[in-house]
Protein backbone atom coordinates (compact mmCIF):
# COMPACT_ATOMS: atom_id res chain seq x y z
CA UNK A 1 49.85 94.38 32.31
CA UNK A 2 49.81 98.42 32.34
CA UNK A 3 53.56 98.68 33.11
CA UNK A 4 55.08 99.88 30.19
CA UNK A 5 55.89 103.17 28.12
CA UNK A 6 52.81 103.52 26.47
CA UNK A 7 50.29 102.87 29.19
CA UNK A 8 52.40 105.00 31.60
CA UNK A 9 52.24 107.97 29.10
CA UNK A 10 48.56 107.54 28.70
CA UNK A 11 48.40 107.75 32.72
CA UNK A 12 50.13 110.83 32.76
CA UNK A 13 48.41 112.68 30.07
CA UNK A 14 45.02 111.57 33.33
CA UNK A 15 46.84 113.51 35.36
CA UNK A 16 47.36 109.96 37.45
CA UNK A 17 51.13 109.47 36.89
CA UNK A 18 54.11 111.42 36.62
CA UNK A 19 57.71 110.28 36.44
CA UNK A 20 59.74 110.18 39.00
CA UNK A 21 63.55 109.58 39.07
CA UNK A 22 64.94 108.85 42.27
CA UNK A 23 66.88 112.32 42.27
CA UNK A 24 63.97 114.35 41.28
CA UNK A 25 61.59 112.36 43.15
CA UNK A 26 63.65 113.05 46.21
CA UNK A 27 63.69 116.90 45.48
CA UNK A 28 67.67 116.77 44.95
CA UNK A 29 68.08 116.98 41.26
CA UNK A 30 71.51 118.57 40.43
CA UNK A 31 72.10 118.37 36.88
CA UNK A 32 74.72 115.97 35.40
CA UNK A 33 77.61 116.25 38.08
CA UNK A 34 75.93 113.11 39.62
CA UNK A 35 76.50 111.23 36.10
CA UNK A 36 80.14 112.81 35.65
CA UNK A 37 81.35 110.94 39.14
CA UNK A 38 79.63 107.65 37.78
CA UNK A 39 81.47 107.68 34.78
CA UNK A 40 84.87 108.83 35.94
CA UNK A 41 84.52 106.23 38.13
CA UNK A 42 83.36 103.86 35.20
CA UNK A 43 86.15 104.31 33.24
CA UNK A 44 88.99 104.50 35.78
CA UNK A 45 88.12 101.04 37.01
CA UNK A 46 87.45 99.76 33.13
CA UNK A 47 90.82 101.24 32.77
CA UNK A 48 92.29 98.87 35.86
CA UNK A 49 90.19 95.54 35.05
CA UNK A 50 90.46 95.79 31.33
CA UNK A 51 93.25 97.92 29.98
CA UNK A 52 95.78 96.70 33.16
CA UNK A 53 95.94 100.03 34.19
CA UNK A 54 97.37 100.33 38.24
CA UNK A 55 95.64 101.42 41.20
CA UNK A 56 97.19 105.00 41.03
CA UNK A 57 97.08 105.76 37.44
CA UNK A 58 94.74 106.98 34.74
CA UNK A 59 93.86 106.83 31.56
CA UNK A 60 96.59 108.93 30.14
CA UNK A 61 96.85 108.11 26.71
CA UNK A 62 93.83 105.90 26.22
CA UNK A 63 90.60 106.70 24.02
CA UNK A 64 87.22 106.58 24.87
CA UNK A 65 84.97 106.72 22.62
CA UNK A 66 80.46 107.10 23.01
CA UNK A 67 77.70 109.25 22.15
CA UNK A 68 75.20 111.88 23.62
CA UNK A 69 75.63 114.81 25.64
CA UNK A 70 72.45 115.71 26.55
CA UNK A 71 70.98 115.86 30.05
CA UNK A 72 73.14 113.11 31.58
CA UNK A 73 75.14 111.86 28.75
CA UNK A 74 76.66 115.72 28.54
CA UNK A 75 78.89 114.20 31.75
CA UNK A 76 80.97 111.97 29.35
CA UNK A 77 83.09 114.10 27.76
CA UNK A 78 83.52 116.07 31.46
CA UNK A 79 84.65 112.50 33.07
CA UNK A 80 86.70 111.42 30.61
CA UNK A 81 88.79 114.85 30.51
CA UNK A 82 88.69 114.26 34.83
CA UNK A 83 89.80 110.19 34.19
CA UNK A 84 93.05 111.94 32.23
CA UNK A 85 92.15 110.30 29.26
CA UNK A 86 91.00 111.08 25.34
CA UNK A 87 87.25 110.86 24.48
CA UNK A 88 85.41 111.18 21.07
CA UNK A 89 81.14 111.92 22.00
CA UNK A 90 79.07 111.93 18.99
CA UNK A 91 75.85 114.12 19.25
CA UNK A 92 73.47 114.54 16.28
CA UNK A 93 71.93 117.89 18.47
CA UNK A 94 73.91 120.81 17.95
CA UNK A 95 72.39 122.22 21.07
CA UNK A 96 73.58 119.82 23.46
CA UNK A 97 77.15 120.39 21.81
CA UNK A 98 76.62 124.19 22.61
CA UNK A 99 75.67 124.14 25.71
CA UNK A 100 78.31 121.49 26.81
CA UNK A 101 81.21 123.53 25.02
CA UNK A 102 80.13 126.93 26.91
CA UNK A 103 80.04 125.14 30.10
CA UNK A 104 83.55 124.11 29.21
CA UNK A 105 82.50 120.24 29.89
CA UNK A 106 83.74 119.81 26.16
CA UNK A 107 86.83 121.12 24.65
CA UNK A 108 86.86 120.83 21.03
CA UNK A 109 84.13 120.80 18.05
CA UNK A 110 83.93 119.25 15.28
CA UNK A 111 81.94 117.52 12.46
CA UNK A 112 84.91 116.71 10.10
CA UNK A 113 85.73 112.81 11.16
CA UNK A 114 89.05 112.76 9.97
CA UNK A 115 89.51 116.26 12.00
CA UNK A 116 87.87 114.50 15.12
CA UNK A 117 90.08 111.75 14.54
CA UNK A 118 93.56 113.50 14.73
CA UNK A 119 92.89 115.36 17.31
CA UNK A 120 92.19 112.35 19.29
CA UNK A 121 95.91 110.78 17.94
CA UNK A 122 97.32 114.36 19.08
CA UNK A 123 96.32 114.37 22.77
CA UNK A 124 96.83 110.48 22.90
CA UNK A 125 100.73 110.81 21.95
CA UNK A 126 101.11 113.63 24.23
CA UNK A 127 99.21 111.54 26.50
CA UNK A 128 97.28 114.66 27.75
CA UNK A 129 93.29 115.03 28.40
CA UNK A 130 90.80 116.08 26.19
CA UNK A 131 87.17 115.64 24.88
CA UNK A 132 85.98 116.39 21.55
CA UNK A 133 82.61 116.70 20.54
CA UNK A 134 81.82 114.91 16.78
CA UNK A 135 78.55 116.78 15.59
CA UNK A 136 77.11 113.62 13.58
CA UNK A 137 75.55 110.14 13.90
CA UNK A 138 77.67 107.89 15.77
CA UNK A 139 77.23 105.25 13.72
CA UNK A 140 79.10 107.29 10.71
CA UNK A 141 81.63 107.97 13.67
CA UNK A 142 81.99 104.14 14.30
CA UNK A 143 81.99 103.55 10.73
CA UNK A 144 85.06 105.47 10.00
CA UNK A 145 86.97 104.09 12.94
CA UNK A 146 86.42 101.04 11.43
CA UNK A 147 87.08 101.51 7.72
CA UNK A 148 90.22 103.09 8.84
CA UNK A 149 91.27 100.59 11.53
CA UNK A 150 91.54 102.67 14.57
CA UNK A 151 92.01 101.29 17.81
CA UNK A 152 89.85 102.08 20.78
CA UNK A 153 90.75 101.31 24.32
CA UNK A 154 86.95 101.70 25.49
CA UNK A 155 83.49 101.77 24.27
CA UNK A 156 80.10 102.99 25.27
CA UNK A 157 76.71 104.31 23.95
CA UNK A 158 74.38 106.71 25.88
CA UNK A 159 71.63 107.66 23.63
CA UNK A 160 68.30 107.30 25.12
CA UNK A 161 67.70 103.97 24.07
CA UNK A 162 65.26 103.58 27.11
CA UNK A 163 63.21 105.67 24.91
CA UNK A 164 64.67 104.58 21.54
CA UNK A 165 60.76 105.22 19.20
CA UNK A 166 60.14 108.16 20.78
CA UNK A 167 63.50 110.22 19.91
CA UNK A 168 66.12 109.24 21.87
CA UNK A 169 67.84 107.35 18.76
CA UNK A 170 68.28 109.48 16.10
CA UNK A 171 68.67 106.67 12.58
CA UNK A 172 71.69 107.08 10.64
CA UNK A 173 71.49 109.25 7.19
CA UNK A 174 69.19 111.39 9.21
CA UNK A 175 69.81 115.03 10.52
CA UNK A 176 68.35 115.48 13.93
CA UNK A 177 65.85 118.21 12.73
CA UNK A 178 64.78 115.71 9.97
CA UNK A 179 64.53 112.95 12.60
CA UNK A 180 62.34 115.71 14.42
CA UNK A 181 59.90 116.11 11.50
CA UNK A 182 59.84 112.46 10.67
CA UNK A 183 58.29 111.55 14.04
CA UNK A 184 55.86 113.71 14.38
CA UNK A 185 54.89 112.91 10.86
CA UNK A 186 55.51 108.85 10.18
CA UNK A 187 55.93 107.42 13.15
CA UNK A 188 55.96 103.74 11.37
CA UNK A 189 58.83 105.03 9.20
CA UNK A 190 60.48 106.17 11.94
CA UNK A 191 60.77 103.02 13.63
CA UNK A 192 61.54 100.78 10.81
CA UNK A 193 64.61 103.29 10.31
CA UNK A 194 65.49 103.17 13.99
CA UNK A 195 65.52 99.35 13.69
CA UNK A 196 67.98 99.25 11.06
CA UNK A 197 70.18 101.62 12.49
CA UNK A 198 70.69 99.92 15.50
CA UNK A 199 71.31 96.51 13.69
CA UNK A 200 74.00 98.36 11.80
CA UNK A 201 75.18 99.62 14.99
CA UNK A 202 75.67 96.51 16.79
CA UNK A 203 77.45 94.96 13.76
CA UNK A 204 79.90 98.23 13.91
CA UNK A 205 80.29 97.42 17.80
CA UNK A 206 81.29 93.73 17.22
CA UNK A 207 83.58 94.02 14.81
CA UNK A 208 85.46 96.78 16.87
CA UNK A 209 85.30 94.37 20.09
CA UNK A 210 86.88 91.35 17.76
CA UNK A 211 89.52 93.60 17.18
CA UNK A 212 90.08 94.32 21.13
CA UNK A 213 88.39 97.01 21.78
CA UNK A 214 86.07 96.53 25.13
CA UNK A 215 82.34 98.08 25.08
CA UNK A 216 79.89 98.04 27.76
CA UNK A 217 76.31 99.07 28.02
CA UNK A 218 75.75 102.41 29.82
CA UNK A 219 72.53 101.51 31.35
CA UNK A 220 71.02 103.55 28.59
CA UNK A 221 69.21 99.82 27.92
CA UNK A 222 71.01 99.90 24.33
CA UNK A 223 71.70 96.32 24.19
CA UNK A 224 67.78 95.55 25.12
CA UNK A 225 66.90 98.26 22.10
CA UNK A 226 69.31 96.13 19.75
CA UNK A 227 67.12 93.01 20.83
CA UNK A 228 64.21 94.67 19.85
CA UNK A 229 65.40 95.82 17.01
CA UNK A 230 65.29 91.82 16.12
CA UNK A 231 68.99 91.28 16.81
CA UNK A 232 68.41 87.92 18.75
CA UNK A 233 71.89 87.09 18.37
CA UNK A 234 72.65 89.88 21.43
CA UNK A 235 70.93 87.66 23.67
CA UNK A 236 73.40 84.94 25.49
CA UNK A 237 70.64 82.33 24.89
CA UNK A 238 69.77 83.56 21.15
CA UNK A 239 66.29 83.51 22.43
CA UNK A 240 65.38 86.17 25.20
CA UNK A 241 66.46 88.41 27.80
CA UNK A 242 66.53 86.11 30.20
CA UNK A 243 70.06 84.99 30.43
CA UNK A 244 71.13 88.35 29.75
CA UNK A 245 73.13 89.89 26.46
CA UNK A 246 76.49 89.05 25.51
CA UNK A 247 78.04 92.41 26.01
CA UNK A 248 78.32 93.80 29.54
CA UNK A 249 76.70 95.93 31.08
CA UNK A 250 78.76 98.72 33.17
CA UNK A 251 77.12 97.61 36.16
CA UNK A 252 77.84 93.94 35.50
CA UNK A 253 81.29 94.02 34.90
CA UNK A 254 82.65 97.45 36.53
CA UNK A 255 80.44 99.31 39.05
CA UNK A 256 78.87 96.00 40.82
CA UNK A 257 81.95 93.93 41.72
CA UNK A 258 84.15 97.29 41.92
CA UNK A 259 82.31 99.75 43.73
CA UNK A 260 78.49 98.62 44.84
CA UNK A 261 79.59 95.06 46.31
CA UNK A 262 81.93 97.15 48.49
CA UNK A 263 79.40 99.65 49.63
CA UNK A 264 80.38 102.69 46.98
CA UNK A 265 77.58 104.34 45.56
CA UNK A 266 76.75 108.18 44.69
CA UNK A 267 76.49 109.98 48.18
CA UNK A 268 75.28 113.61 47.91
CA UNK A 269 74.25 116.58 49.88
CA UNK A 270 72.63 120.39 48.97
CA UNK A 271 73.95 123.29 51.13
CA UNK A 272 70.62 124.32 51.87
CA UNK A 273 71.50 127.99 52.40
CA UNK A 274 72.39 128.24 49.11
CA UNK A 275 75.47 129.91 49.72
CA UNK A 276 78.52 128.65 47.85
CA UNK A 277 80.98 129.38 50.56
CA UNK A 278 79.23 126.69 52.87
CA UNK A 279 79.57 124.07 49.85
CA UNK A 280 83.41 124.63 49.75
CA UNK A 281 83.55 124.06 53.99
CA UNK A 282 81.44 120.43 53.04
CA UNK A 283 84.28 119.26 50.49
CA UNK A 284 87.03 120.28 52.61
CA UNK A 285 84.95 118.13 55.82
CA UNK A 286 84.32 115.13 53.36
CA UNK A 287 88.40 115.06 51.96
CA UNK A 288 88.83 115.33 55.74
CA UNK A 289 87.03 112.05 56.62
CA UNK A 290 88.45 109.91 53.27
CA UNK A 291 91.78 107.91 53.83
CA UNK A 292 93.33 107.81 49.87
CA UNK A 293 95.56 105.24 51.10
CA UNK A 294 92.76 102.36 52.08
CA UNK A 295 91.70 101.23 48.44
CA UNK A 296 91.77 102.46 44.85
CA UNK A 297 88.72 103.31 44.94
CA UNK A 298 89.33 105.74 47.87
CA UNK A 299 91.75 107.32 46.43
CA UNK A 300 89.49 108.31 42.98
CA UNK A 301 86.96 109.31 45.38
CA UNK A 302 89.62 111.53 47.51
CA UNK A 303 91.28 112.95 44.28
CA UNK A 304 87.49 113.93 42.99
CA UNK A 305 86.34 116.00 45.89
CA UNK A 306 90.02 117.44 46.41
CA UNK A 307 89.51 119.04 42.48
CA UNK A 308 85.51 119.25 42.72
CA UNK A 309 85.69 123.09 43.07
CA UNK A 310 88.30 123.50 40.52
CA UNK A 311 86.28 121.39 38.02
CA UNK A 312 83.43 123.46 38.58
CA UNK A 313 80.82 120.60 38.06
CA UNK A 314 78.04 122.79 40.05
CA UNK A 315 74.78 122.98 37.96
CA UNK A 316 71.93 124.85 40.15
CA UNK A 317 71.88 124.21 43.26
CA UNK A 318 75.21 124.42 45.40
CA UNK A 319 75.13 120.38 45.44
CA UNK A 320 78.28 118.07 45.83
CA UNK A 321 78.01 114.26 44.78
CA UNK A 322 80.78 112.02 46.36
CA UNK A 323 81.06 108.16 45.62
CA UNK A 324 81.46 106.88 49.26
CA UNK A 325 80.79 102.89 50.95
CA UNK A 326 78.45 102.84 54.03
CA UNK A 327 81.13 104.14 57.16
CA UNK A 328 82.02 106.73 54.57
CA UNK A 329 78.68 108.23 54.44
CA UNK A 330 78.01 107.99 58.39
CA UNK A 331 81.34 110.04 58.97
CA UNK A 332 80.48 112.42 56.53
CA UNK A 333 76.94 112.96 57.39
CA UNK A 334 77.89 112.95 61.48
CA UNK A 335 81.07 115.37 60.44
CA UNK A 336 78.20 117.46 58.39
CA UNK A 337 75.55 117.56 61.40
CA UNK A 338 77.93 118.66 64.08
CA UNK A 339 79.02 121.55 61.27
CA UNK A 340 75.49 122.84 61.74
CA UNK A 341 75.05 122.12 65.33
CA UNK A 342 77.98 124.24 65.26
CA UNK A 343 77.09 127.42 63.27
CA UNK A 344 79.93 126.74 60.60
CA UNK A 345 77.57 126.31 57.98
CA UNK A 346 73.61 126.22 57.22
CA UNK A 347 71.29 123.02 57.08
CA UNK A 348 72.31 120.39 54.92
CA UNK A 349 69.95 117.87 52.87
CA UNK A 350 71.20 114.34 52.11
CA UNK A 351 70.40 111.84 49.64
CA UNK A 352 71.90 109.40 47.25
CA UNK A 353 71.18 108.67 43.40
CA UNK A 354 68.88 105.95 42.76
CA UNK A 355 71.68 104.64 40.57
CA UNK A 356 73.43 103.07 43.82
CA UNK A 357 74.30 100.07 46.02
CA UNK A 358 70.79 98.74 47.58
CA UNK A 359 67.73 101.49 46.10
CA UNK A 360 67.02 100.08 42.76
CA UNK A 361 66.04 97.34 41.28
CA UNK A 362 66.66 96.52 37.43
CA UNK A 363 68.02 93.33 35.40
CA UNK A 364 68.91 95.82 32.95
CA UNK A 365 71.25 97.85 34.92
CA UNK A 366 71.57 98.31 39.31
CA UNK A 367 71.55 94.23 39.59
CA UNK A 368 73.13 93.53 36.85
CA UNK A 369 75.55 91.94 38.67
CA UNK A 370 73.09 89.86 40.79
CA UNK A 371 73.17 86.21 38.94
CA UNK A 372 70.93 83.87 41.85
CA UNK A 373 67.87 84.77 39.84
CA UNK A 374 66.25 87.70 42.33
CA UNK A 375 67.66 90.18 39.81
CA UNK A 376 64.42 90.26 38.71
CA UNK A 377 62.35 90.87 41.73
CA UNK A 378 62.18 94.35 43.60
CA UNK A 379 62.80 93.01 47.02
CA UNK A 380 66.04 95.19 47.64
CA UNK A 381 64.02 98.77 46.82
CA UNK A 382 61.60 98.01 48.67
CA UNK A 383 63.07 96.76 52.24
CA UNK A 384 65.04 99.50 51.65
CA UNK A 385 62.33 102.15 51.43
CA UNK A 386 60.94 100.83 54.15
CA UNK A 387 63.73 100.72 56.31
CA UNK A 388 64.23 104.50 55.52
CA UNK A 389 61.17 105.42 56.80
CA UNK A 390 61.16 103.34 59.54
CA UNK A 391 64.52 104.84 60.68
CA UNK A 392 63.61 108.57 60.56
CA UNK A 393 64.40 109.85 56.92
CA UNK A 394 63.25 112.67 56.46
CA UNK A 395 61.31 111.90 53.10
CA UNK A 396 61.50 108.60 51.73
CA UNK A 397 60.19 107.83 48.29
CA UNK A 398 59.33 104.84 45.70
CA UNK A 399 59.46 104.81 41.96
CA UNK A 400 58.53 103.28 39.00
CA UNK A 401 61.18 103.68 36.22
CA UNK A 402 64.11 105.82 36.81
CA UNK A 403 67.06 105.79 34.27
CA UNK A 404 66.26 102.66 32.50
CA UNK A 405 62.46 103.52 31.95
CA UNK A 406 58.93 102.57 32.84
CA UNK A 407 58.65 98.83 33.85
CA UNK A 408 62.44 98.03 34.17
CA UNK A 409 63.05 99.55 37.57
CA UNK A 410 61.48 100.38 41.43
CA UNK A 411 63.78 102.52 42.79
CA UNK A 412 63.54 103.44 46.89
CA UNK A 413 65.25 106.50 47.87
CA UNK A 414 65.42 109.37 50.76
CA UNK A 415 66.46 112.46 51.59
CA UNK A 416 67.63 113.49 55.38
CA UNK A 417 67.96 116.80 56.47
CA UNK A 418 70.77 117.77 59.00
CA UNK A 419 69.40 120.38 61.41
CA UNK A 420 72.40 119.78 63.91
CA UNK A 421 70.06 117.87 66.91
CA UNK A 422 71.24 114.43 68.96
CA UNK A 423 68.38 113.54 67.03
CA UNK A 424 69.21 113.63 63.78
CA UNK A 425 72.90 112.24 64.71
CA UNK A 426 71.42 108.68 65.85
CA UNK A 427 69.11 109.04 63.01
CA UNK A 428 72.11 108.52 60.72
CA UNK A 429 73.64 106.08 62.58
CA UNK A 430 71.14 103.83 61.87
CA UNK A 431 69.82 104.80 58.51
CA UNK A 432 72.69 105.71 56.63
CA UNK A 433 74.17 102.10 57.84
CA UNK A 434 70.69 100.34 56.38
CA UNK A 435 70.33 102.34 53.13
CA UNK A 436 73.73 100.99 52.01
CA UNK A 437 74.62 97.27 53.94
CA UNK A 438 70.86 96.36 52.92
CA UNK A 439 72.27 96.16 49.05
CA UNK A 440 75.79 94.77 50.26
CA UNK A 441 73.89 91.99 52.09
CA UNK A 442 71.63 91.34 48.90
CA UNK A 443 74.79 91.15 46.91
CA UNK A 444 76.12 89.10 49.23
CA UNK A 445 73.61 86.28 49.18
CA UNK A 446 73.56 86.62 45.88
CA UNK A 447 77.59 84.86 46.51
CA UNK A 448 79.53 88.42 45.10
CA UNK A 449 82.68 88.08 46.69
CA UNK A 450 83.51 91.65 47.62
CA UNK A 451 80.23 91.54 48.94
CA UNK A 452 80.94 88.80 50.92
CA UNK A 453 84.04 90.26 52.28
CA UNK A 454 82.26 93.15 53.02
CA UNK A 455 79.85 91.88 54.92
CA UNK A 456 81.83 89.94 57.56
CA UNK A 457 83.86 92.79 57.98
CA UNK A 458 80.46 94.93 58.90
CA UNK A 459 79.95 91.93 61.18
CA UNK A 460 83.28 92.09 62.78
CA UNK A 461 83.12 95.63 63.61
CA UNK A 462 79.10 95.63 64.38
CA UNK A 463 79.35 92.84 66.88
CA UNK A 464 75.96 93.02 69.13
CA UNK A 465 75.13 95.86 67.07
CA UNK A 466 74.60 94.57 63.35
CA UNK A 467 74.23 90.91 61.35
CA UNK A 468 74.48 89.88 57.87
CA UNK A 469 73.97 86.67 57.29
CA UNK A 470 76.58 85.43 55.28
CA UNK A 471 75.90 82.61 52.75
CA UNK A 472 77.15 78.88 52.76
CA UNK A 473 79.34 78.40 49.73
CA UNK A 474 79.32 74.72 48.39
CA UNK A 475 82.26 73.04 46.41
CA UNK A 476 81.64 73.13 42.93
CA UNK A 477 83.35 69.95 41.89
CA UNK A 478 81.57 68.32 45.28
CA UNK A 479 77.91 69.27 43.32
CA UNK A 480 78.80 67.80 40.49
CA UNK A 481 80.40 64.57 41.41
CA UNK A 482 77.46 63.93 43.40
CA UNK A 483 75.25 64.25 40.22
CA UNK A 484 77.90 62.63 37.92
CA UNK A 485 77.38 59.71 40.50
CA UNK A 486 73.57 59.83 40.80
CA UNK A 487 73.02 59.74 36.80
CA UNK A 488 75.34 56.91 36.42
């Protein structure tokens, strides 16, 4: 009844409440460099499922086009640049452009469209990186493209749509200082304005995906905003939310069956000595303990951490995020331990985003790709905060919200420090292997192949040690001849 926006803000302005992501929850925020793995991993395997881009290429010559580059949206044009490919971000906050272009995570400025636009053709022919920041609305940006038939390869949106009537979707025709004044002054108007802009959106995004262009939802819940903006034709059913929306969502059609069925989620440590030099000795351990040569999705992984110091994607604390499936992490964080036990470097905290393979919970984004109906239940979050702490973590943690917003998520995550002790060693063995195989083995029931294949290779090489249970799968065409026959 209470678990919503509103009624959450009104708990926090108590003093009762406050909101906690996953990552800050868990003490280990570290900017956007989390974010700018996700989405170079986003759209190097959009690249490979819908562009028919191979295993060991990238997406040299290929545009990308979204908006936002604020706290975590600032990783797109970074990502894209890492991917090898072209992206266009539209921000209507001069700001965020700012601070992205001194941080060198954006190349090029501009808020001429037709400017924007050519340098996009330029870098695409040469088939060279780059990002380019449009200062505007991106639905004038979208607009253009289409009045002037330009093709996009792929297509996102990560304003904060989880927060859409409260700011994080600035209307089209309005400035963003003028969309500042308006809502703190008409907060009706505001919303009505909001409303419209998104329909016009959505029409913008549907003609450019008739056309061939493929979008996906960033998780940024834009496709639930355009629903309640009283576009009921972005529901599957025409009705609700229920069946879902007829767009993707990343996780639905990229990071669930590519990456989180298998195990792969956002693996991360902080050098807790602060010192930079012990940072660079963790990448070189981590590259150490990743074999390119298993899977694609090893070899993005191996090709990130080899360049991680050379992107220089460090924001605050000397932090290092590293997509990774659950054997991964165990090497790493055993390889990591014995580092301290050893003196080579200082104590090490580990953790994961919430954004991963088993901690959260959400319809709208995490279990996307979960279709047996328990997408909507927070069964997987919680086992798997419970496990944690049964395990040894050394802080475990359980959230309302996270990403997607108040009443859309629970989110379960930890944080382990490595102190170098037997201890700690056997703690990992058994925790790290829970945090991520308890998702793969939800997945799995929930009949997602890789998931499936995952899991009786964990049972394979856990024999006596682990067990998934691994679901019976029925012939189709059996099911229905039975009814066909029953209803004759």
């Amino acid at each position: 009844m209470f678990d919503n926006q509103r009624d959450w803000e009104i708990a926090e302005e108590m003093g009762v409440a406050n909101y906690g992501q996953m990552t800050a929850g868990g003490w280990m925020y570290i900017g956007p460099q989390g974010i700018v793995h996700g989405t170079f991993n986003t759209l190097l395997n959009a690249g490979r499922l819908k562009l028919g881009i191979s295993h060991d290429e990238d997406l040299k010559g290929r545009l990308f086009v979204s908006s936002g580059l604020g706290g975590m949206s600032g990783a797109q044009a970074k990502a894209v640049e890492i991917a090898g490919g072209v992206g266009i971000i539209a921000e209507v906050d001069y700001s965020r452009i700012k601070t992205r272009y001194d941080q060198g995570w954006v190349k090029r400025v501009s808020s001429d469209l037709s400017e924007v636009v050519s340098i996009a053709h330029e870098y695409m022919n040469k088939k060279e990186p780059m990002s380019i920041a449009y200062h505007g609305n991106v639905v004038d940006l979208l607009e253009y493209i289409v009045e002037n038939n330009i093709h996009v390869d792929l297509l996102s949106d990560q304003t904060s749509c989880h927060a859409a009537y409260d700011g994080g979707y600035c209307p089209q025709g309005l400035s963003f200082e003028e969309r500042t004044r308006l809502l703190a002054a008409d907060r009706d108007k505001f919303t009505q304005l909001v409303n419209k802009s998104l329909r016009h959106h959505f029409e913008l995004i549907k003609t450019l995906v008739e056309r061939g262009t493929y979008f996906f939802d960033y998780g940024n819940s834009f496709m639930k905003a355009v629903f309640d903006a009283g576009v009921k034709e972005i529901a599957k059913n025409g009705v609700d939310e229920r069946d879902g929306f007829i767009f993707p969502s990343y996780v639905e059609d990229i990071m669930g069956p590519m990456l989180f069925d298998y195990g792969y989620g956002p693996f991360r440590w902080v050098c807790l000595s602060g010192k930079h030099e012990d940072l660079i000795k963790t990448d070189q351990a981590a590259m150490e303990c990743i074999d390119p040569n298993r899977r694609g999705q090893d070899r993005d992984n191996y090709i990130w951490i080899r360049d991680a110091e050379k992107n220089k994607l460090v924001v605050g604390t000397q932090a290092r995020i590293l997509y990774q499936d659950a054997e991964g992490r165990v090497r790493i964080a055993l390889k990591f331990n014995d580092m301290v036990r050893k003196g080579e470097i200082g104590p090490v905290m580990l953790g994961r985003d919430h954004h991963d393979v088993s901690g959260t919970d959400s319809p709208f984004r995490e279990t996307a790709n979960i279709k047996d109906g328990s997408n909507v239940m927070a069964d997987m979050a919680t086992h798997c905060f419970a496990g944690n702490a049964a395990r040894g973590m050394s802080l475990v943690a359980l959230h309302n919200g996270g990403g997607v917003g108040i009443g859309k998520a629970i989110n379960g995550g930890f944080g382990l420090v490595l102190d170098g002790t037997k201890k700690t060693d056997e703690i990992i063995k058994s925790a790290m292997l829970w945090d991520v195989m308890c998702g793969v083995a939800r997945r799995s029931w929930a009949r997602n192949e890789n998931s499936i294949t995952t899991a009786i290779e964990f049972n394979k090489n856990y024999d006596g040690l682990g067990h998934i249970t691994i679901p019976y799968l029925a012939n189709q065409d059996l099911i229905d001849e039975a009814v066909d026959k029953a209803y004759e």
